[in-house]
Protein backbone atom coordinates (compact mmCIF):
# COMPACT_ATOMS: atom_id res chain seq x y z
CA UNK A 1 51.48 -67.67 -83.91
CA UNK A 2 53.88 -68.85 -81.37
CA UNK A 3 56.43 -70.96 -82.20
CA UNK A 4 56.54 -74.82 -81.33
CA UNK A 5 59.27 -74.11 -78.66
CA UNK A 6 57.68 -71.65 -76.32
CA UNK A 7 56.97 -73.09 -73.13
CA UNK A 8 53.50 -71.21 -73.07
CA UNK A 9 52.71 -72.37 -77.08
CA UNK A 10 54.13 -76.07 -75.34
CA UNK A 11 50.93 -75.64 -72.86
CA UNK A 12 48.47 -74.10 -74.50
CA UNK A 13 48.77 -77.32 -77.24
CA UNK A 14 48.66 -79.53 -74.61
CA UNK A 15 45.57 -78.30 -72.81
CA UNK A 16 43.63 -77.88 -76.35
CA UNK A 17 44.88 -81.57 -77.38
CA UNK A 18 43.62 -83.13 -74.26
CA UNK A 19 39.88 -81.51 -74.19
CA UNK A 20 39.81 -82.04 -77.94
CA UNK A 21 40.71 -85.68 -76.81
CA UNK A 22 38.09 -85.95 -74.19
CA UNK A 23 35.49 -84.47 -76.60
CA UNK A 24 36.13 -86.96 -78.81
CA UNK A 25 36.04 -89.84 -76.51
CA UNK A 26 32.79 -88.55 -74.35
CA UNK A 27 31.28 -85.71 -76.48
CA UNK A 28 29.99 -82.78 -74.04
CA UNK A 29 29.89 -82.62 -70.41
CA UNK A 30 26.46 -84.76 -69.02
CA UNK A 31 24.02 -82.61 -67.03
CA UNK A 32 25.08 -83.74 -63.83
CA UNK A 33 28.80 -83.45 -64.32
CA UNK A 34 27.73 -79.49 -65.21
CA UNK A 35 25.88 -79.16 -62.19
CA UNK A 36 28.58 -80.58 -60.28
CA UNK A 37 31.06 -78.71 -61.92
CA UNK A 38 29.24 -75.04 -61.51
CA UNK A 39 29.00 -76.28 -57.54
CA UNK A 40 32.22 -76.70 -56.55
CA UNK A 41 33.38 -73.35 -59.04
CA UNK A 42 30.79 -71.39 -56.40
CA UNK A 43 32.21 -72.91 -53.35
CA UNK A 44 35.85 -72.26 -55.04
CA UNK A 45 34.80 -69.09 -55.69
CA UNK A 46 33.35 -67.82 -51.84
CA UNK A 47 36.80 -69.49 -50.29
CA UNK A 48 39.13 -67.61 -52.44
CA UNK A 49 36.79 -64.14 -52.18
CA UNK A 50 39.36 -62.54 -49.51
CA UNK A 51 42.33 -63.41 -51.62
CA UNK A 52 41.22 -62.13 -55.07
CA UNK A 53 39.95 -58.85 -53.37
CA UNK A 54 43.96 -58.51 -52.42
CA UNK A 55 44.99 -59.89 -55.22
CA UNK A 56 43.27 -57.20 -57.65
CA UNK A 57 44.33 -54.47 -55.13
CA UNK A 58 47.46 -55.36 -55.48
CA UNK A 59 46.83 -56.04 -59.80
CA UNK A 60 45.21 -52.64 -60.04
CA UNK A 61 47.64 -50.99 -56.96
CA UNK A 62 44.79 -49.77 -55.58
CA UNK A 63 41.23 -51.16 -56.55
CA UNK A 64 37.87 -51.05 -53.70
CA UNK A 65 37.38 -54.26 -51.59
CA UNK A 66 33.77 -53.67 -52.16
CA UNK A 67 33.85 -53.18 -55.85
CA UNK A 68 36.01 -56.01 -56.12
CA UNK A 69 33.40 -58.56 -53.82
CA UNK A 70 30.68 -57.03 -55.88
CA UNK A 71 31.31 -57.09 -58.94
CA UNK A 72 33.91 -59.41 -59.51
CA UNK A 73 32.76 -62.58 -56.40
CA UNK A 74 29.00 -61.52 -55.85
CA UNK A 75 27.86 -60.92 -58.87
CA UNK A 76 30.00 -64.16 -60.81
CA UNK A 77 27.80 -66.36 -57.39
CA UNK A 78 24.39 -65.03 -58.63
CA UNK A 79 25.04 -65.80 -61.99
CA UNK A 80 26.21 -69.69 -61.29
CA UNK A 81 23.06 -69.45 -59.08
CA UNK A 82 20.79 -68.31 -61.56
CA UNK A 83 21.91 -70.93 -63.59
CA UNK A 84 21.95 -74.38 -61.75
CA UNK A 85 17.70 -73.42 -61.22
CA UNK A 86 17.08 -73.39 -64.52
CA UNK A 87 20.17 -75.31 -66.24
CA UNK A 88 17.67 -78.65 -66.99
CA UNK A 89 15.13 -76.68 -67.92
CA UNK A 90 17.19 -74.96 -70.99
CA UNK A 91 18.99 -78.35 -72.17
CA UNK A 92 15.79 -80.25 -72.84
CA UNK A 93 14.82 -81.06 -76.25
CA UNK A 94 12.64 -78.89 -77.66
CA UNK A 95 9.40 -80.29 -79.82
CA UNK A 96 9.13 -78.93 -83.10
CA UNK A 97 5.25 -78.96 -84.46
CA UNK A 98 5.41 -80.31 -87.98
CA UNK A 99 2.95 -78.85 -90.99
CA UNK A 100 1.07 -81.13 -93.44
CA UNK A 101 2.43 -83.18 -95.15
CA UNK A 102 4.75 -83.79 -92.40
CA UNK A 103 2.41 -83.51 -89.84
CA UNK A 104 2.32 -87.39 -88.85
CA UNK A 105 6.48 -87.53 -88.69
CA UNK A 106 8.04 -86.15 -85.05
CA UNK A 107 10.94 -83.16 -84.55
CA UNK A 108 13.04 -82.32 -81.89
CA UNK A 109 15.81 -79.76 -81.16
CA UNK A 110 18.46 -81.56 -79.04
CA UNK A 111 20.40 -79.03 -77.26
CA UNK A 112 24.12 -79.74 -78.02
CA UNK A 113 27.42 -78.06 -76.55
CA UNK A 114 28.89 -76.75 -79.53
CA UNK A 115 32.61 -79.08 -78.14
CA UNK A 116 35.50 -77.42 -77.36
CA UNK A 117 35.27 -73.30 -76.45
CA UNK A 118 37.66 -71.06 -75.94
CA UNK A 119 37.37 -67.88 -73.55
CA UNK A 120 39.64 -64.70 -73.67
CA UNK A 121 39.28 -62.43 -70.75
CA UNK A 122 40.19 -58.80 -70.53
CA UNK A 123 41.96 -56.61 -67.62
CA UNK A 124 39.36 -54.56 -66.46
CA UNK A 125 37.49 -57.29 -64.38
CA UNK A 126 39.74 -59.72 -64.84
CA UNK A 127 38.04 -62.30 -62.61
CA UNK A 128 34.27 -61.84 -63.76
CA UNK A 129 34.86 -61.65 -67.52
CA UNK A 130 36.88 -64.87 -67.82
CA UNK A 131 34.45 -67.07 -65.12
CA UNK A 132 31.04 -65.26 -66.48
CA UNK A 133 31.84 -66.53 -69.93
CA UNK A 134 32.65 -70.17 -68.36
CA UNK A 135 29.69 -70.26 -66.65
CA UNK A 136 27.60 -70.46 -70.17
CA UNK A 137 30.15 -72.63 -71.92
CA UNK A 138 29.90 -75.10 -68.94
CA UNK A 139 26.05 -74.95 -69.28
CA UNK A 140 25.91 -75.95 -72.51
CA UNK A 141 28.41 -78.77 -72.14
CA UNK A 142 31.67 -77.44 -73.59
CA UNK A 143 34.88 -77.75 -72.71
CA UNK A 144 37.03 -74.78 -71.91
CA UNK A 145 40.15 -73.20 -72.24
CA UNK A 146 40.38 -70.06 -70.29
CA UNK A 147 43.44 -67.66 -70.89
CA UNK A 148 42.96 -64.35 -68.37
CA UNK A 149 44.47 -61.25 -68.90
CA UNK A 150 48.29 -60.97 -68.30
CA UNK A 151 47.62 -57.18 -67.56
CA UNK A 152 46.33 -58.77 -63.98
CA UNK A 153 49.08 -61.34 -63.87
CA UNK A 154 48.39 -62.17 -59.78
CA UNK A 155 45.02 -62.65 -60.94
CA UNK A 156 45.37 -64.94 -63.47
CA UNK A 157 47.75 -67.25 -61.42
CA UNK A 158 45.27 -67.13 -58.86
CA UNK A 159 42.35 -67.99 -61.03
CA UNK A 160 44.70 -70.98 -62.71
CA UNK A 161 45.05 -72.07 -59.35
CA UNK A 162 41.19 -71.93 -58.13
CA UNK A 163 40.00 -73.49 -61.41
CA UNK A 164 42.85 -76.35 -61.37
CA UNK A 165 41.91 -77.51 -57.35
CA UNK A 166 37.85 -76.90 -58.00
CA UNK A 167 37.63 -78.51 -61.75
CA UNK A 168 38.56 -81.52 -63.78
CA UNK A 169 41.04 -81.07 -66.73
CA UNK A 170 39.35 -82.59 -68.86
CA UNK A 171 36.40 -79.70 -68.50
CA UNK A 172 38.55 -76.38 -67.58
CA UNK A 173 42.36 -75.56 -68.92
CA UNK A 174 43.63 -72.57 -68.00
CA UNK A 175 46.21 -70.81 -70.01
CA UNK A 176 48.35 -67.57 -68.76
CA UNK A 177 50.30 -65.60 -71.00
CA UNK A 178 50.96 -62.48 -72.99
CA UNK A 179 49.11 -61.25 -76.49
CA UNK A 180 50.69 -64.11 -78.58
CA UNK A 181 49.35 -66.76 -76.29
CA UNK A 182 45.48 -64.93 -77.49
CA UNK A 183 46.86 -64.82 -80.82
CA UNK A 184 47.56 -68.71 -80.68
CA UNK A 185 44.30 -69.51 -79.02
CA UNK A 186 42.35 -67.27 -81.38
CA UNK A 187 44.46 -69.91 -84.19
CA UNK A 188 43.26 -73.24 -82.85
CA UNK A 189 40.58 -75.15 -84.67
CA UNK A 190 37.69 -74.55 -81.61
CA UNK A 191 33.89 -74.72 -81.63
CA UNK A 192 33.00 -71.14 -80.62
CA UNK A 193 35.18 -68.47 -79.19
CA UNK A 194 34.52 -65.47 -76.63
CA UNK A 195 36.78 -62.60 -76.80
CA UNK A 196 35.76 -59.34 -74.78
CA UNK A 197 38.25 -56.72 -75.14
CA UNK A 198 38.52 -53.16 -77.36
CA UNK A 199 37.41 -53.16 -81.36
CA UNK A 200 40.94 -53.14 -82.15
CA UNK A 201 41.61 -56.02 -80.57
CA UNK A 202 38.62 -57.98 -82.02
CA UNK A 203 39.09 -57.09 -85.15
CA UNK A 204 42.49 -59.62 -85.12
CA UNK A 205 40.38 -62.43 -82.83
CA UNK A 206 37.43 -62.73 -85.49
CA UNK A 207 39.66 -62.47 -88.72
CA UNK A 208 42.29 -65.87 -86.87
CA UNK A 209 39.30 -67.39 -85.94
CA UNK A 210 37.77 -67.02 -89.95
CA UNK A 211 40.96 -69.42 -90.94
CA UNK A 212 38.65 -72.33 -88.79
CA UNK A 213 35.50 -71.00 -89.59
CA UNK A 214 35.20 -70.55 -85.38
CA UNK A 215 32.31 -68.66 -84.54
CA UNK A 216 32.95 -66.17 -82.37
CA UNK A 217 31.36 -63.84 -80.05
CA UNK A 218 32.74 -60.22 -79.55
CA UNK A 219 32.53 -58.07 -76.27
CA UNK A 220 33.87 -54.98 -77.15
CA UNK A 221 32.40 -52.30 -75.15
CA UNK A 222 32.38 -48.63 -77.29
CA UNK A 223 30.79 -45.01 -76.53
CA UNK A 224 27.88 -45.41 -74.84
CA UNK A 225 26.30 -42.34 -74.42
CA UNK A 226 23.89 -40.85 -71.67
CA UNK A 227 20.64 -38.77 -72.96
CA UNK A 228 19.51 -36.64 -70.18
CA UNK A 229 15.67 -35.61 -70.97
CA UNK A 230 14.35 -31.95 -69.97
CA UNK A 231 12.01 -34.35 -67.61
CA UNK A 232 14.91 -35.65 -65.72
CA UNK A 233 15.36 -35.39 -62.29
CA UNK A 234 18.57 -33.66 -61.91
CA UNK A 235 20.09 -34.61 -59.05
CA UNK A 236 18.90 -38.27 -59.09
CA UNK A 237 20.45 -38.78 -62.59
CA UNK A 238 23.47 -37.46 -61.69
CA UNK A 239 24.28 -39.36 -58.26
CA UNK A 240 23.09 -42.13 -60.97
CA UNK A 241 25.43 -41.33 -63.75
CA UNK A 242 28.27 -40.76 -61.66
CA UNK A 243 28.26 -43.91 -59.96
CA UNK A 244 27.89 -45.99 -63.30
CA UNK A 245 30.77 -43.69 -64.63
CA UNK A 246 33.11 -43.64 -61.18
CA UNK A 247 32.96 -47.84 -60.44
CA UNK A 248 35.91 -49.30 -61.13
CA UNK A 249 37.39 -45.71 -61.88
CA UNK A 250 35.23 -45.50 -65.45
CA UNK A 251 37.05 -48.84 -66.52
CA UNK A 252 33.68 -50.87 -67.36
CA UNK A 253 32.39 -51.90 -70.84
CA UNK A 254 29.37 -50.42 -70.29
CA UNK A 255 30.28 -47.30 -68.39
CA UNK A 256 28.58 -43.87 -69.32
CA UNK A 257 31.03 -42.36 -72.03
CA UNK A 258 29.25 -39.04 -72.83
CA UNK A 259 26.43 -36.66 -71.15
CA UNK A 260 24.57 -35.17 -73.32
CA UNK A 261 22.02 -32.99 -71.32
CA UNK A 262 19.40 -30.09 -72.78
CA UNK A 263 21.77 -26.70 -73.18
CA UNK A 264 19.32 -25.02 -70.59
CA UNK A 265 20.44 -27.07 -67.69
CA UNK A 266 24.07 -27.94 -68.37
CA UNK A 267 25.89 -25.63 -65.91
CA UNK A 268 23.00 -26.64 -63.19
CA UNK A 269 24.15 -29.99 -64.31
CA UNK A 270 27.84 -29.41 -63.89
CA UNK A 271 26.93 -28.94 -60.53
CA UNK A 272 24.39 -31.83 -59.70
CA UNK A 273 27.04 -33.76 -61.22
CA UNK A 274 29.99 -32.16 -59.21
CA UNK A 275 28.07 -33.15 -56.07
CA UNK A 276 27.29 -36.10 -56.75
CA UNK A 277 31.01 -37.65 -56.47
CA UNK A 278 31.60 -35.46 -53.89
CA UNK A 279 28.49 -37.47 -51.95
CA UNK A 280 29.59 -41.11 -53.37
CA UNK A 281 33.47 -40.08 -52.83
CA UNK A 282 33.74 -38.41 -49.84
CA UNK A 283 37.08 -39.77 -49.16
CA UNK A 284 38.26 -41.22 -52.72
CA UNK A 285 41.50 -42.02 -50.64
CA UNK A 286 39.30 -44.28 -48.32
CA UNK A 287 39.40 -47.37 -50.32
CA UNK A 288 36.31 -46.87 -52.11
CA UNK A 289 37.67 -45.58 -55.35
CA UNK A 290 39.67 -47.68 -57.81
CA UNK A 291 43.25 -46.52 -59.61
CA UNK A 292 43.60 -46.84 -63.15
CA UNK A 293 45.19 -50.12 -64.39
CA UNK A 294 48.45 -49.28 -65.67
CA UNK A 295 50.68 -45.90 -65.78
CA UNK A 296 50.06 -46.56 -69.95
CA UNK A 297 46.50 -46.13 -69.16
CA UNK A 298 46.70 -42.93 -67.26
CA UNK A 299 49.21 -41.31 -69.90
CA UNK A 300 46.64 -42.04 -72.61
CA UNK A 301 43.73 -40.58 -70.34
CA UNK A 302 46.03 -37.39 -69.97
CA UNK A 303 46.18 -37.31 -73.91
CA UNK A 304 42.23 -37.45 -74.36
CA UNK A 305 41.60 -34.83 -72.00
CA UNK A 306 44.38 -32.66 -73.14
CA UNK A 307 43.78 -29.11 -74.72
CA UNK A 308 39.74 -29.16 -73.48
CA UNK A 309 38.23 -27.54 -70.95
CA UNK A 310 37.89 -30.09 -67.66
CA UNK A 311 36.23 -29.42 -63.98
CA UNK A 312 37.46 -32.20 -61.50
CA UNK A 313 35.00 -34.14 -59.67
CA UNK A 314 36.94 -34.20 -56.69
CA UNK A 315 37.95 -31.82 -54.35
CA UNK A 316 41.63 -33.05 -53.39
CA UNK A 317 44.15 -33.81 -56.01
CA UNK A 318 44.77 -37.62 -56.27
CA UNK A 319 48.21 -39.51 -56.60
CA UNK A 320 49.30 -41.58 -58.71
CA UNK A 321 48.03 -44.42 -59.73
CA UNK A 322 44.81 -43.07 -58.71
CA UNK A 323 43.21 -40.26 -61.58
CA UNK A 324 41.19 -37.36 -60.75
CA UNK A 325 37.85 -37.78 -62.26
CA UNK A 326 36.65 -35.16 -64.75
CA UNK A 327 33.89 -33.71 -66.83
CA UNK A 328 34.57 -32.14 -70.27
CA UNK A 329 33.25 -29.25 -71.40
CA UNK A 330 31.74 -29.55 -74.80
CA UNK A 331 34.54 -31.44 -76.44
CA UNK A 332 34.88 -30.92 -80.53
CA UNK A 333 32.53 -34.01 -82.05
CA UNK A 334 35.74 -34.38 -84.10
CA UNK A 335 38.30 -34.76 -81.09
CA UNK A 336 39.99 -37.94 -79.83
CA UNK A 337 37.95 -38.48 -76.65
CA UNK A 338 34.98 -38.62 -79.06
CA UNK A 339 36.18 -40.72 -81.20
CA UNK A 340 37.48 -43.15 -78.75
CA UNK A 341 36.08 -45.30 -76.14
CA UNK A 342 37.41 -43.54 -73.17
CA UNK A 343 37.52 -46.62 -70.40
CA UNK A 344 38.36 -44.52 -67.40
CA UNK A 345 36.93 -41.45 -65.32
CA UNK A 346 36.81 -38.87 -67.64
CA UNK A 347 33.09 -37.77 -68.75
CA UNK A 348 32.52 -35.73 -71.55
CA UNK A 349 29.39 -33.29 -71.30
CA UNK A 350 27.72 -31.75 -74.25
CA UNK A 351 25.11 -29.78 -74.82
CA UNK A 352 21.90 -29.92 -77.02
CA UNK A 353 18.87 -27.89 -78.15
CA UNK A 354 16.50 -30.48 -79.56
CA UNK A 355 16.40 -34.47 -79.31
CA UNK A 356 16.97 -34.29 -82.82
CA UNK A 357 20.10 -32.67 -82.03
CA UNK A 358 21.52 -35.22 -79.16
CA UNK A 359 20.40 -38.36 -82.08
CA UNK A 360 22.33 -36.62 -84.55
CA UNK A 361 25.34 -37.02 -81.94
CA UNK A 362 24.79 -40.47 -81.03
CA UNK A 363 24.19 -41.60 -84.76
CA UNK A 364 27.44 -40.01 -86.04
CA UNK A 365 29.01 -42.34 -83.59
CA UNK A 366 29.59 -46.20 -84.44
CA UNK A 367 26.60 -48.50 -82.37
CA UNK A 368 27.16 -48.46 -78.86
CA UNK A 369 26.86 -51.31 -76.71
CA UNK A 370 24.29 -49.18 -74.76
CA UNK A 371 22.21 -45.88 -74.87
CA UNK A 372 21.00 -44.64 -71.29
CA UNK A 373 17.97 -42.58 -70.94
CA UNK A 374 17.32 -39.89 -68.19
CA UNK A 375 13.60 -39.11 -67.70
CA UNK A 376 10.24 -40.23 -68.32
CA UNK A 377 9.06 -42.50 -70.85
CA UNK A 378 8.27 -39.67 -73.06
CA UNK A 379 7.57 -39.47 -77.11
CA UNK A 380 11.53 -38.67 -77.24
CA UNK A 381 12.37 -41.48 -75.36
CA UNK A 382 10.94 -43.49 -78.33
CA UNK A 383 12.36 -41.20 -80.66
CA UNK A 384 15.82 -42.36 -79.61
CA UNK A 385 14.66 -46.22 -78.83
CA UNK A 386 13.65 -46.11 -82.64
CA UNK A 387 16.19 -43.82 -84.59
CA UNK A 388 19.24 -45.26 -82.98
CA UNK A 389 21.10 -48.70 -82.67
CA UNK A 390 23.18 -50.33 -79.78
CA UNK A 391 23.17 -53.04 -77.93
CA UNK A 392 20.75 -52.13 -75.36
CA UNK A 393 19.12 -49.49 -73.94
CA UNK A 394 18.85 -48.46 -70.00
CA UNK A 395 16.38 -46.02 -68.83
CA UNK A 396 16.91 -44.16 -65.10
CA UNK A 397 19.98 -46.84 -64.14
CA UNK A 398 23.59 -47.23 -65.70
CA UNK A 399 25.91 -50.28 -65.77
CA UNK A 400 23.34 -52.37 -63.81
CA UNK A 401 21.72 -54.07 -66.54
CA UNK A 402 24.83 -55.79 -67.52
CA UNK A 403 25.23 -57.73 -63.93
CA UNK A 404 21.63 -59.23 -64.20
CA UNK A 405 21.60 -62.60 -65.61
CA UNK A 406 18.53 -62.88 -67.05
CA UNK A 407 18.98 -59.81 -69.78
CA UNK A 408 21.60 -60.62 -72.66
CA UNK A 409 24.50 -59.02 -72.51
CA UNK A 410 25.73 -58.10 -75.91
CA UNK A 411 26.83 -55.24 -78.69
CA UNK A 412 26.05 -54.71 -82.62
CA UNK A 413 28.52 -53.40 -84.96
CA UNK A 414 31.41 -52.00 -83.55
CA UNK A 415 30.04 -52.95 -80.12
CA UNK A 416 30.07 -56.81 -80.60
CA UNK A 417 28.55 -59.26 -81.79
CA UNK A 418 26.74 -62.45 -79.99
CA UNK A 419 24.90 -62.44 -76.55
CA UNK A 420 25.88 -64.11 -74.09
CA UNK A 421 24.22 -64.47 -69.98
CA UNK A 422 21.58 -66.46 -68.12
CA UNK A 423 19.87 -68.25 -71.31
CA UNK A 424 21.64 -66.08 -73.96
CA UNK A 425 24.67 -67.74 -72.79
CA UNK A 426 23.32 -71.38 -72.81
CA UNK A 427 22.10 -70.27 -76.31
CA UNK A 428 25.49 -69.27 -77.16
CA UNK A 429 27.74 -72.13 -76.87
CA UNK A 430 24.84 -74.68 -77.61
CA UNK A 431 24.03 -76.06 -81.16
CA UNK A 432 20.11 -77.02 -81.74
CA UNK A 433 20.70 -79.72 -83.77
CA UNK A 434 17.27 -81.33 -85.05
CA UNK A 435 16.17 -84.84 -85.08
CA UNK A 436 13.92 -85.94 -87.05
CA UNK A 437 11.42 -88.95 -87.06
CA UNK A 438 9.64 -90.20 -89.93
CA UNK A 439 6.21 -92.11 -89.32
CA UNK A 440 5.26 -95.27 -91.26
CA UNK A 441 2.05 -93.41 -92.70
CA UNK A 442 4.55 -91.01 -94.44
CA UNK A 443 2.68 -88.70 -96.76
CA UNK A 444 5.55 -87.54 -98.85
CA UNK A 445 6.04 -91.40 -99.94
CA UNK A 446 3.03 -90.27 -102.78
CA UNK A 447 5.67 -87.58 -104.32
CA UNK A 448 8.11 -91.16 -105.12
CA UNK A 449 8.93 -92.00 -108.90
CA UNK A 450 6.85 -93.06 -110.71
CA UNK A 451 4.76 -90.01 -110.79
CA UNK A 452 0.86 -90.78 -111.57
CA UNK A 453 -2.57 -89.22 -110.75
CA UNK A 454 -2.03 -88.72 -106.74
CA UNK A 455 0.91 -87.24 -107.23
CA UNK A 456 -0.81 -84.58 -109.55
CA UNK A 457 -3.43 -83.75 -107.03
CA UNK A 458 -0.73 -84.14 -104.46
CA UNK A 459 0.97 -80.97 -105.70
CA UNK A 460 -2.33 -78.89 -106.90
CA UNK A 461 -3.12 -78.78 -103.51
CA UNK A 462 0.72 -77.71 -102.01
CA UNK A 463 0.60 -74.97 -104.85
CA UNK A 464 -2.75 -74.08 -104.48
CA UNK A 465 -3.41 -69.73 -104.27
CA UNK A 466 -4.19 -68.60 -100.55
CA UNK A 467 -6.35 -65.12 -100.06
CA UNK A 468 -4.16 -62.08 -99.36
């Protein structure tokens, strides 16, 4: 917990104190005031798109314009989009049809913002996974505090600055800082909390969050692993794969973490795959491929693929920051860079005899946040939809799933918890509370003391036997 005379614990306090204070003077945001507020965070958004592509070049020291305007502008655009069409539709109350005896009383769901959220964004898209969040909380009504990640720090000043001009205060605080400003915001009596980051990392965010019985929802990404079928087309799946595994230089929740591919066709597959970046990547100096984060990040990479058997993916060498994407050979099931979520461009390939086999692989691993499937929509396809677990499952596409706002984007076990996007994210950071309406001809009024006769045939009929 930071200490009362940090300057950053001094903010965060201060932002929390006055949402909490405009909660409890107005309650959630009206309908209008959301639309309003989702407008001018679009229009915010589009002005500023030149500035945070150069401002996560400069974050990452070398990260695509196009990736950047894609995934982190585009994409965040379409989602606010999606939204404001169908934003009334998802916060009216909802009838609830009432059973005899109740059947003359009335029921309603009223869709409520759960109050005050709070929002903690990792590094690897530093700009969509702290606004994609915001976007549901602000749906639902809550107020927000945002803290980016301080391994972007341009980024985050940037997005302070866009969300201070385009939003009022009393909506949208934005708090920058290291780890212990999380830590503090994880501490803070809030109404729900997202945190998307690693397992590790989660782990601490649910267990401060318990202490305030916060519910929380956890991003946290994991091995998601890539079953190529014997039906697959070779060279589609791989110029597939690759490009799920290469964008943002393999730094993506939901990036491909392991091949596995039938033992038959793995060297043919080496080379599909080989080709494949060679097609996407022509020039990886161009400005189309992405450098690793941080120099931490690349010496960690160098320890996962240490000691196993690696082809490059690209012909030249690469300089630092940039890393040479790689395949691994048939890495040990026991070895670090199986055991980890890898979260850059190394792609372990493995070989396998029989589905049974490649399940077995996937099932010794902890729930992934998604299983992609390579072929037709075969008996073994099924096999693996209904054997396995993970958050979801992609068949013929990678990573694309995730950017679509009307699936729910969201892990089990040691992949997450909670969904979040499009309605999912609505869902998320609303509470259905019911309301309930009794009619004067109330039924249950017969079950009152003093018990007589009607209550008697009252309950003979409630307990009466029904054919199985």
């Amino acid at each position: 917990m930071l200490q009362p005379s940090d300057p950053s614990a001094s903010e965060l306090h201060v932002h929390y104190n006055r949402l909490r204070s405009a909660w409890d003077r107005d309650g959630e945001i009206d309908l209008s005031s959301r639309r309003r507020t989702l407008v001018a965070l679009r229009n915010a958004l589009i002005d500023r798109a030149d500035a945070f592509a150069a401002t996560l070049n400069d974050d990452f020291r070398g990260r695509s314009r196009h990736e950047t305007l894609l995934t982190e502008v585009a994409l965040v655009v379409s989602a606010i989009d999606y939204t404001l069409a169908r934003i009334q539709r998802w916060a009216r109350p909802q009838r609830i049809a009432l059973e005899w005896p109740h059947w003359l009383a009335a029921a309603r769901l009223r869709k409520c913002a759960r109050g005050v959220a709070g929002i903690i964004g990792p590094s690897n898209y530093p700009l969509q996974l702290a606004i994609m969040p915001l976007i549901s909380a602000l749906s639902a009504g809550c107020r927000t505090i945002v803290k980016p990640s301080e391994a972007a720090p341009q980024t985050a000043i940037l997005l302070r600055s866009m969300l201070n001009d385009a939003v009022d205060p009393e909506i949208v605080a934005v708090v920058c800082g290291g780890p212990q400003v999380a830590a503090s915001l994880a501490e803070l009596p809030l109404d729900v909390l997202l945190f998307t980051g690693s397992h590790r990392i989660g782990m601490k965010v649910a267990a401060a969050a318990a202490n305030n019985l916060t519910p929380v929802l956890l991003e946290l990404g994991g091995k998601s692993p890539v079953i190529v079928d014997s039906t697959s087309d070779l060279a589609r799946s791989a110029a597939t794969i690759i490009r799920g595994k290469l964008l943002n230089a393999g730094q993506t929740c939901v990036a491909p973490d392991y091949v596995l591919v039938p033992q038959d066709k793995f060297e043919e597959f080496v080379e599909k795959l080989q080709r494949a970046a060679g097609s996407l990547y022509p020039d990886p100096m161009s400005g189309d491929y992405t450098a690793v984060l941080s120099d931490a990040a690349a010496v960690r990479l160098k320890r996962l693929e240490a000691d196993h058997k690696t082809v490059a993916l690209f012909r030249q060498p690469l300089q630092a920051p940039f890393y040479q994407p790689k395949l691994v050979l048939a890495p040990a099931a026991d070895s670090e860079i199986m055991r980890e979520e890898i979260f850059g461009p190394l792609l372990p390939l493995i070989g396998y005899q029989k589905i049974e086999d490649a399940i077995a692989t996937v099932k010794r691993l902890p729930p992934a946040l998604v299983i992609y499937w390579f072929g037709d929509a075969n008996a073994r396809m099924e096999q693996v939809i209904r054997s396995t677990s993970s958050g979801a499952v992609s068949i013929n596409e990678t990573v694309i799933h995730a950017g679509i706002s009307a699936i729910p984007l969201g892990g089990v076990g040691a992949s997450g918890m909670g969904r979040y996007h499009g309605r999912a994210g609505f869902d998320a950071f609303t509470h259905e509370r019911p309301v309930f309406r009794q009619s004067r001809l109330n039924v249950t009024s017969l079950m009152r003391p003093p018990y007589g006769p009607l209550a008697e045939r009252t309950l003979k009929s409630l307990l009466r036997r029904k054919p199985l």
